[in-house]
PDB file of N, CA and C in Angstrom:
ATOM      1  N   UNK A   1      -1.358  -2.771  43.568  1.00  0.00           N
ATOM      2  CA  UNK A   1       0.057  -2.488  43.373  1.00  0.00           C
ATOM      3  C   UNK A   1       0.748  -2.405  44.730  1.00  0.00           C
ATOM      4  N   UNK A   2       2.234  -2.788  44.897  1.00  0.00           N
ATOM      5  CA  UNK A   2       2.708  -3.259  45.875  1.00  0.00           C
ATOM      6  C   UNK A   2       3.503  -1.487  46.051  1.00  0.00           C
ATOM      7  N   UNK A   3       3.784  -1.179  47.406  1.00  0.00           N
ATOM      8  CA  UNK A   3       4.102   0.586  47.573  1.00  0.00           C
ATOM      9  C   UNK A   3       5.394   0.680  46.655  1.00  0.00           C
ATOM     10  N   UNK A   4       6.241  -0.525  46.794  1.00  0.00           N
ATOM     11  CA  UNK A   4       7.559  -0.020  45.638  1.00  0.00           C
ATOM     12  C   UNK A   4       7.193   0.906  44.390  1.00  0.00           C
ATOM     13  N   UNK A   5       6.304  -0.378  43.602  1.00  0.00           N
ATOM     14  CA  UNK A   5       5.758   0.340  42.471  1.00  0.00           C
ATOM     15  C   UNK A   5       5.129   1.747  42.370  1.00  0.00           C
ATOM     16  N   UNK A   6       4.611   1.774  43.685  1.00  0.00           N
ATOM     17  CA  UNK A   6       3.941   2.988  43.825  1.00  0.00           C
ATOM     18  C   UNK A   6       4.852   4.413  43.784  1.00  0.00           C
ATOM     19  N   UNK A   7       6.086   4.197  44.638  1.00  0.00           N
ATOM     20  CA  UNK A   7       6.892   5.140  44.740  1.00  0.00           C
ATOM     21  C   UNK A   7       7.743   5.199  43.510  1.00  0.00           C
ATOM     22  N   UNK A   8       7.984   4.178  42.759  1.00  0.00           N
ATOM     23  CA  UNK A   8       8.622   4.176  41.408  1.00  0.00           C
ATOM     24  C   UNK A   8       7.944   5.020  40.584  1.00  0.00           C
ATOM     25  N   UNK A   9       6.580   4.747  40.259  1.00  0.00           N
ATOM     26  CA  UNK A   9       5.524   5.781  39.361  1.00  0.00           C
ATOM     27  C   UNK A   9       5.769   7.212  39.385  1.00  0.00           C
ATOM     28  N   UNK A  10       5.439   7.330  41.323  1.00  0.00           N
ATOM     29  CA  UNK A  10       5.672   8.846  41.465  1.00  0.00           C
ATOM     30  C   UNK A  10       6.951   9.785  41.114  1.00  0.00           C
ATOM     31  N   UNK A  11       8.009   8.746  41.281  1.00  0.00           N
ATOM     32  CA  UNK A  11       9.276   9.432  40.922  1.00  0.00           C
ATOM     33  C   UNK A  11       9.107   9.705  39.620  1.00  0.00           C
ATOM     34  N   UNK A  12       8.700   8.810  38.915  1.00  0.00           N
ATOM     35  CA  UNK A  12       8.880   8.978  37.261  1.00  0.00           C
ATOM     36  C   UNK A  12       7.744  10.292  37.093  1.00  0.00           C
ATOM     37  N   UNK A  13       6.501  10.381  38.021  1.00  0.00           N
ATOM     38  CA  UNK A  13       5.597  11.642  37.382  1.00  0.00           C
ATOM     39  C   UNK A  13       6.157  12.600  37.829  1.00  0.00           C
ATOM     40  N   UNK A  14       7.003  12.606  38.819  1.00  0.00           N
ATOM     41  CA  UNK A  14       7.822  14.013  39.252  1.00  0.00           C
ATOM     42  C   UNK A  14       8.547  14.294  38.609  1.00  0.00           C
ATOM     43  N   UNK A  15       9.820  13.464  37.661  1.00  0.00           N
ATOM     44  CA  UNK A  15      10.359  13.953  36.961  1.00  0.00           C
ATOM     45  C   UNK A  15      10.137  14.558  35.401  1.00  0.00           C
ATOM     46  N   UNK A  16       8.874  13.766  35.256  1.00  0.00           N
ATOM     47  CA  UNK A  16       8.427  14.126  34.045  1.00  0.00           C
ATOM     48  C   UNK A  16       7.789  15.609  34.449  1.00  0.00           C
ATOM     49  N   UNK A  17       7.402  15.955  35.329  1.00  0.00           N
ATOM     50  CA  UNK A  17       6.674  17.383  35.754  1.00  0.00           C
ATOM     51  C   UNK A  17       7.872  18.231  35.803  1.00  0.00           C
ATOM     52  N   UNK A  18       8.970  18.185  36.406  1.00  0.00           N
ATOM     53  CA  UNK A  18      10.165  19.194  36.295  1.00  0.00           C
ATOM     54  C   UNK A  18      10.997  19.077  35.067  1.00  0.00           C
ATOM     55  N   UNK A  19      10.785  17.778  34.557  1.00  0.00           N
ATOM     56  CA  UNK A  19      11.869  18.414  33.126  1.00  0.00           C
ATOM     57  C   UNK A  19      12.026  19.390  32.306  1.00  0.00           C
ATOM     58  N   UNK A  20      12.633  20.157  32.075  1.00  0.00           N
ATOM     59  CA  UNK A  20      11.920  21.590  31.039  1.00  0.00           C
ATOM     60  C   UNK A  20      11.814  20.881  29.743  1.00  0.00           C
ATOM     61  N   UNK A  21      10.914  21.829  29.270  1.00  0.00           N
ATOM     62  CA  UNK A  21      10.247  21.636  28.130  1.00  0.00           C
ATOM     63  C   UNK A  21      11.291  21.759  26.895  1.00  0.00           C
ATOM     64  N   UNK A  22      11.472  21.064  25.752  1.00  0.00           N
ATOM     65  CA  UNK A  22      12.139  21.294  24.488  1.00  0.00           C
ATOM     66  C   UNK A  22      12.586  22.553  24.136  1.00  0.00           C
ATOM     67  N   UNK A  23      13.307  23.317  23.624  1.00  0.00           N
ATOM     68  CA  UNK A  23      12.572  24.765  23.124  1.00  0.00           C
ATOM     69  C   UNK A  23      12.888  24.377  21.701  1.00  0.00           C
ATOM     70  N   UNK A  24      13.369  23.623  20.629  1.00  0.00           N
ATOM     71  CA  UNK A  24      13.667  22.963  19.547  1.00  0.00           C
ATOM     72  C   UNK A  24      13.427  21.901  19.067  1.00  0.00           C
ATOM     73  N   UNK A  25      11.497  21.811  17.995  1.00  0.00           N
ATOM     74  CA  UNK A  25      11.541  20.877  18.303  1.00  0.00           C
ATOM     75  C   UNK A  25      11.610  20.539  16.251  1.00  0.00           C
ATOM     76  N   UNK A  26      10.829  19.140  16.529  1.00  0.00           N
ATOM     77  CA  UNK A  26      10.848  18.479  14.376  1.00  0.00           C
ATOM     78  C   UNK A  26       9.491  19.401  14.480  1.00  0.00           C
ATOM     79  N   UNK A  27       9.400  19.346  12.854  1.00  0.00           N
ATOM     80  CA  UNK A  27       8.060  19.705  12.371  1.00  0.00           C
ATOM     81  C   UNK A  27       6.817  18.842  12.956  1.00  0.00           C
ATOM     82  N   UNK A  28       6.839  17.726  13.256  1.00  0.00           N
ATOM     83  CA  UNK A  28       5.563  16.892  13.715  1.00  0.00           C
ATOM     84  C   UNK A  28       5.478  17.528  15.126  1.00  0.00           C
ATOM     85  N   UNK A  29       6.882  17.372  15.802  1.00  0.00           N
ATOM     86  CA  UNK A  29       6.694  17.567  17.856  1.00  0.00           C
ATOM     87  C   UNK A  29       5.699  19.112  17.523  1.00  0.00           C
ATOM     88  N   UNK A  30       6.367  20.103  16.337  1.00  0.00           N
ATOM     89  CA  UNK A  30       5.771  21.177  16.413  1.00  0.00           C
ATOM     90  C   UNK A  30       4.606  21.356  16.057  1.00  0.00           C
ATOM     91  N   UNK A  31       3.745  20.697  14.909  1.00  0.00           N
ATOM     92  CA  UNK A  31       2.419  20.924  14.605  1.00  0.00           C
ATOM     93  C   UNK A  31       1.445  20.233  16.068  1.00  0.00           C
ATOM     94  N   UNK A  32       2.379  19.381  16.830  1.00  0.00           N
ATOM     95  CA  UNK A  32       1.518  18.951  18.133  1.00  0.00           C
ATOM     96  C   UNK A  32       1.623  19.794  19.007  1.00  0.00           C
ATOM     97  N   UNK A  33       2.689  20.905  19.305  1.00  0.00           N
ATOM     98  CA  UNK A  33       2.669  22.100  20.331  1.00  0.00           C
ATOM     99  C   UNK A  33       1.306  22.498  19.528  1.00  0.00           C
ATOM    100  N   UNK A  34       1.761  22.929  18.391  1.00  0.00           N
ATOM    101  CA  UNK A  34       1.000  24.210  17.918  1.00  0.00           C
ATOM    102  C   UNK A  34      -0.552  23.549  17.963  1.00  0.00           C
ATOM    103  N   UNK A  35      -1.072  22.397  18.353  1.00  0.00           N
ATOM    104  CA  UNK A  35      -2.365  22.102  18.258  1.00  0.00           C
ATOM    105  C   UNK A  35      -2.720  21.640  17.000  1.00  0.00           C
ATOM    106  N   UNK A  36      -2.236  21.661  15.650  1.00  0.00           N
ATOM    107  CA  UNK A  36      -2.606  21.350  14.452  1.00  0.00           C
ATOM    108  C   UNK A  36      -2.325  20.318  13.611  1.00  0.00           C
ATOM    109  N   UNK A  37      -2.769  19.967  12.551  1.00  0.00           N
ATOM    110  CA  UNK A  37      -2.265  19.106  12.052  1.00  0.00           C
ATOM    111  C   UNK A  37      -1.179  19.280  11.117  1.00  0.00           C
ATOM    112  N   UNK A  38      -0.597  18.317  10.947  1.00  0.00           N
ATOM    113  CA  UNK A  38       1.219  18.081  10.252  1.00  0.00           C
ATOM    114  C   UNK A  38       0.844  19.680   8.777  1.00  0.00           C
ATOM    115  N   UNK A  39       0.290  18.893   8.261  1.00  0.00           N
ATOM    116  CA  UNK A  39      -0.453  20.147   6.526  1.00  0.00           C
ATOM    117  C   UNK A  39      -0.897  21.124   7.344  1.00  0.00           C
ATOM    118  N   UNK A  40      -1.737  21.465   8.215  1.00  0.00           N
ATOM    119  CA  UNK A  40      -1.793  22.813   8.576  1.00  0.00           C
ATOM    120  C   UNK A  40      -0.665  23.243   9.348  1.00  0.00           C
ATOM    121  N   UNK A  41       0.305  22.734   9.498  1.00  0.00           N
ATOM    122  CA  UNK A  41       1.601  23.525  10.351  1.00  0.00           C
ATOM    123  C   UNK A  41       2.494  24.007   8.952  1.00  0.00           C
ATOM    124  N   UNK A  42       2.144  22.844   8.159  1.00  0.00           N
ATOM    125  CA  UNK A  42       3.035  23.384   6.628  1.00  0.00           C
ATOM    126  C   UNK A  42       2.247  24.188   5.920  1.00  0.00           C
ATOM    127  N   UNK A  43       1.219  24.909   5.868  1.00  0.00           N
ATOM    128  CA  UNK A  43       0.724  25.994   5.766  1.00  0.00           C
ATOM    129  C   UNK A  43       0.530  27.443   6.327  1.00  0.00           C
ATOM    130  N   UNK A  44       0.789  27.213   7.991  1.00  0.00           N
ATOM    131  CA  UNK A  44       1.768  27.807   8.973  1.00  0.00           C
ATOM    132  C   UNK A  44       2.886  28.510   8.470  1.00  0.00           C
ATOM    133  N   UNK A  45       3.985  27.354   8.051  1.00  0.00           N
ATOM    134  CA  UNK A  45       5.186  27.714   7.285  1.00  0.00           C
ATOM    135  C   UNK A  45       5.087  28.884   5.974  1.00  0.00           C
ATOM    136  N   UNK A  46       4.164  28.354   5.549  1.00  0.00           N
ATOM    137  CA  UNK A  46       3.802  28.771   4.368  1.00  0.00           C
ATOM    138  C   UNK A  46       3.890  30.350   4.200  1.00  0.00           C
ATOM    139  N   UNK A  47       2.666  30.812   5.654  1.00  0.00           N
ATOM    140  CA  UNK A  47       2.209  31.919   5.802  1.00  0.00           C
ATOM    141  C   UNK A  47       3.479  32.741   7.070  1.00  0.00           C
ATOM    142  N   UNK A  48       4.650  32.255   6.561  1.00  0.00           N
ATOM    143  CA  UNK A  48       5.826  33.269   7.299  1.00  0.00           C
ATOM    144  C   UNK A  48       6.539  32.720   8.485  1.00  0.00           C
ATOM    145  N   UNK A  49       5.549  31.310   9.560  1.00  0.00           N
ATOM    146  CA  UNK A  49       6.237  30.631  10.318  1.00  0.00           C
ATOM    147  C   UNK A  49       7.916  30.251  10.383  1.00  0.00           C
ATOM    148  N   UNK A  50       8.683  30.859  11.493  1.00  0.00           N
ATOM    149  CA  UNK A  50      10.229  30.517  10.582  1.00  0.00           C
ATOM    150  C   UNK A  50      10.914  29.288  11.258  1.00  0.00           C
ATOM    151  N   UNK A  51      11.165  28.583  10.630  1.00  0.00           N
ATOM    152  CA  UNK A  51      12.400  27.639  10.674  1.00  0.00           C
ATOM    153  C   UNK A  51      13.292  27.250  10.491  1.00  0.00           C
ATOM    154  N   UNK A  52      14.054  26.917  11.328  1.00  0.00           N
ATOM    155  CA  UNK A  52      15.445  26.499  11.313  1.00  0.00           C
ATOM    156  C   UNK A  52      16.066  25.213  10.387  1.00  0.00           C
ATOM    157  N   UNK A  53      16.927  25.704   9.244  1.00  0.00           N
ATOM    158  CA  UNK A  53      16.921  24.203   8.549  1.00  0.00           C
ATOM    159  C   UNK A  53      18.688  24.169   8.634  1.00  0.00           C
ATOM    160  N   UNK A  54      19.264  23.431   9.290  1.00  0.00           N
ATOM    161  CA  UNK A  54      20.776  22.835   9.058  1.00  0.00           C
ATOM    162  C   UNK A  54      20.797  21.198   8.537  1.00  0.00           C
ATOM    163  N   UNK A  55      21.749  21.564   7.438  1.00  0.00           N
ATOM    164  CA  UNK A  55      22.199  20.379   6.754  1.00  0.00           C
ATOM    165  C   UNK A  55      20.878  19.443   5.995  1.00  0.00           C
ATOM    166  N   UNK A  56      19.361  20.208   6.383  1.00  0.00           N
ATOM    167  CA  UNK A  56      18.544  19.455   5.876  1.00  0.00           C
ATOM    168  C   UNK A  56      17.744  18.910   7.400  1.00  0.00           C
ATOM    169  N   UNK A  57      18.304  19.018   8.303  1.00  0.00           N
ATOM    170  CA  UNK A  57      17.190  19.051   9.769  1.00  0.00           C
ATOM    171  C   UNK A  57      16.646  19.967  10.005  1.00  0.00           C
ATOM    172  N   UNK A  58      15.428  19.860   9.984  1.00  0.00           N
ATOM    173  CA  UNK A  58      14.081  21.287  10.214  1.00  0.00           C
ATOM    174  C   UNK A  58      14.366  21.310  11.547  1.00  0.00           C
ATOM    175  N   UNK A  59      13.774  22.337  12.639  1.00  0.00           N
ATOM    176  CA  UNK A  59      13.821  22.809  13.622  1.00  0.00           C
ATOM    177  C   UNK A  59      12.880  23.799  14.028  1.00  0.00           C
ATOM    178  N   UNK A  60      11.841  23.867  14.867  1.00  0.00           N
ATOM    179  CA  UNK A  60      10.969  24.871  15.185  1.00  0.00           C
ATOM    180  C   UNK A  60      11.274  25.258  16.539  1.00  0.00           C
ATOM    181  N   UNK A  61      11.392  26.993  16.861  1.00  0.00           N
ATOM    182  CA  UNK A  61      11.410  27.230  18.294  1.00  0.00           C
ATOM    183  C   UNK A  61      10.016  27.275  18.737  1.00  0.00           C
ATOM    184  N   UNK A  62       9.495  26.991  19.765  1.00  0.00           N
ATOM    185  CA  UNK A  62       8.065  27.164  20.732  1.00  0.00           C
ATOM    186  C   UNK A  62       8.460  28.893  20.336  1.00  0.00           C
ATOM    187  N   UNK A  63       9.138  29.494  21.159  1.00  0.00           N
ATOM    188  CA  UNK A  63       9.149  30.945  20.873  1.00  0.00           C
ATOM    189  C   UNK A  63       8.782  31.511  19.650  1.00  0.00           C
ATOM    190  N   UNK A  64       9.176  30.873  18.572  1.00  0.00           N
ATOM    191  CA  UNK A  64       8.851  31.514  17.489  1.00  0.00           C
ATOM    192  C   UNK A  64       7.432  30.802  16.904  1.00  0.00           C
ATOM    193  N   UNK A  65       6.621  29.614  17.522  1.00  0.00           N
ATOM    194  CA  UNK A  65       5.349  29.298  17.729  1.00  0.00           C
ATOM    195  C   UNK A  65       4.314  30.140  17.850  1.00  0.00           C
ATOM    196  N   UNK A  66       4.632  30.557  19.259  1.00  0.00           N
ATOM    197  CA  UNK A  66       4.262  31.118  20.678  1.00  0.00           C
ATOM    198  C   UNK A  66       4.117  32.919  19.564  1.00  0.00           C
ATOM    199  N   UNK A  67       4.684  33.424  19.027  1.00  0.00           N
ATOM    200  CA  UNK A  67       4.919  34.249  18.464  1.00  0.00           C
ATOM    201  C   UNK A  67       3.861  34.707  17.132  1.00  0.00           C
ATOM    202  N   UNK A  68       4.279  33.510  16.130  1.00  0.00           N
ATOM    203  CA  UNK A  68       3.671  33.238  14.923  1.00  0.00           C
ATOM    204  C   UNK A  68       1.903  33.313  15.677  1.00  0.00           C
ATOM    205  N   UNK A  69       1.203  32.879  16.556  1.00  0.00           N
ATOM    206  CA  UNK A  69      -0.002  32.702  16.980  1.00  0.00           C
ATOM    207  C   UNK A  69      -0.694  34.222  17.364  1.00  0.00           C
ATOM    208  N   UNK A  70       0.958  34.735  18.052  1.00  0.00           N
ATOM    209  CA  UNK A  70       0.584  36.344  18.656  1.00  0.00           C
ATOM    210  C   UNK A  70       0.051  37.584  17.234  1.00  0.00           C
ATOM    211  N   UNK A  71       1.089  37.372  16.611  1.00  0.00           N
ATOM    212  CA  UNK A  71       1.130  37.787  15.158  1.00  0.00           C
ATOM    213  C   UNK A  71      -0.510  37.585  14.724  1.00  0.00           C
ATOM    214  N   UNK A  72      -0.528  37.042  14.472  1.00  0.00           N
ATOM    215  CA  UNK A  72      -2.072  36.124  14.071  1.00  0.00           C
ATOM    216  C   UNK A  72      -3.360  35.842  14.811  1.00  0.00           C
ATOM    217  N   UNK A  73      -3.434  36.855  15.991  1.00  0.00           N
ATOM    218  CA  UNK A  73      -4.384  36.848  16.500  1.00  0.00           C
ATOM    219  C   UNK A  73      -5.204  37.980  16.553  1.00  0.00           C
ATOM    220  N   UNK A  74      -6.573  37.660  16.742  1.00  0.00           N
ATOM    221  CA  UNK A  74      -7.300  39.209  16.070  1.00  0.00           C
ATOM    222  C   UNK A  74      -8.103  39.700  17.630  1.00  0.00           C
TER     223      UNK A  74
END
């Protein structure tokens, strides 16, 4: 690879390293925070996980993730 490319890459991994993170994400982005699969995040739900629903768009906070796990840990 020629150094342009090289310095192009790095910019792009730097910015991807400082972007902040989502704090709102869909049900899928969220069963991939949460480590699980899509049915075990809707069983998650199930068991009190809360979400945000407007107009029919779901919404999960990491905080309330991050939370639901604390809750649930022995």
């Amino acid at each position: 690879m020629n150094n342009t490319m090289l310095e192009e890459i790095k910019k792009i991994f730097i910015t991807l390293q400082t972007k902040p993170p989502k704090e709102w994400l869909s049900l899928k982005e969220a069963a991939e925070y949460a480590g699980v699969s899509y049915n075990t995040f809707i069983k998650f739900r199930e068991m009190g996980l809360r979400v945000a629903e407007v107009e029919g768009v779901k919404r999960v906070s990491c905080k309330e993730i991050d939370k639901f796990y604390e809750n649930h840990s022995f």
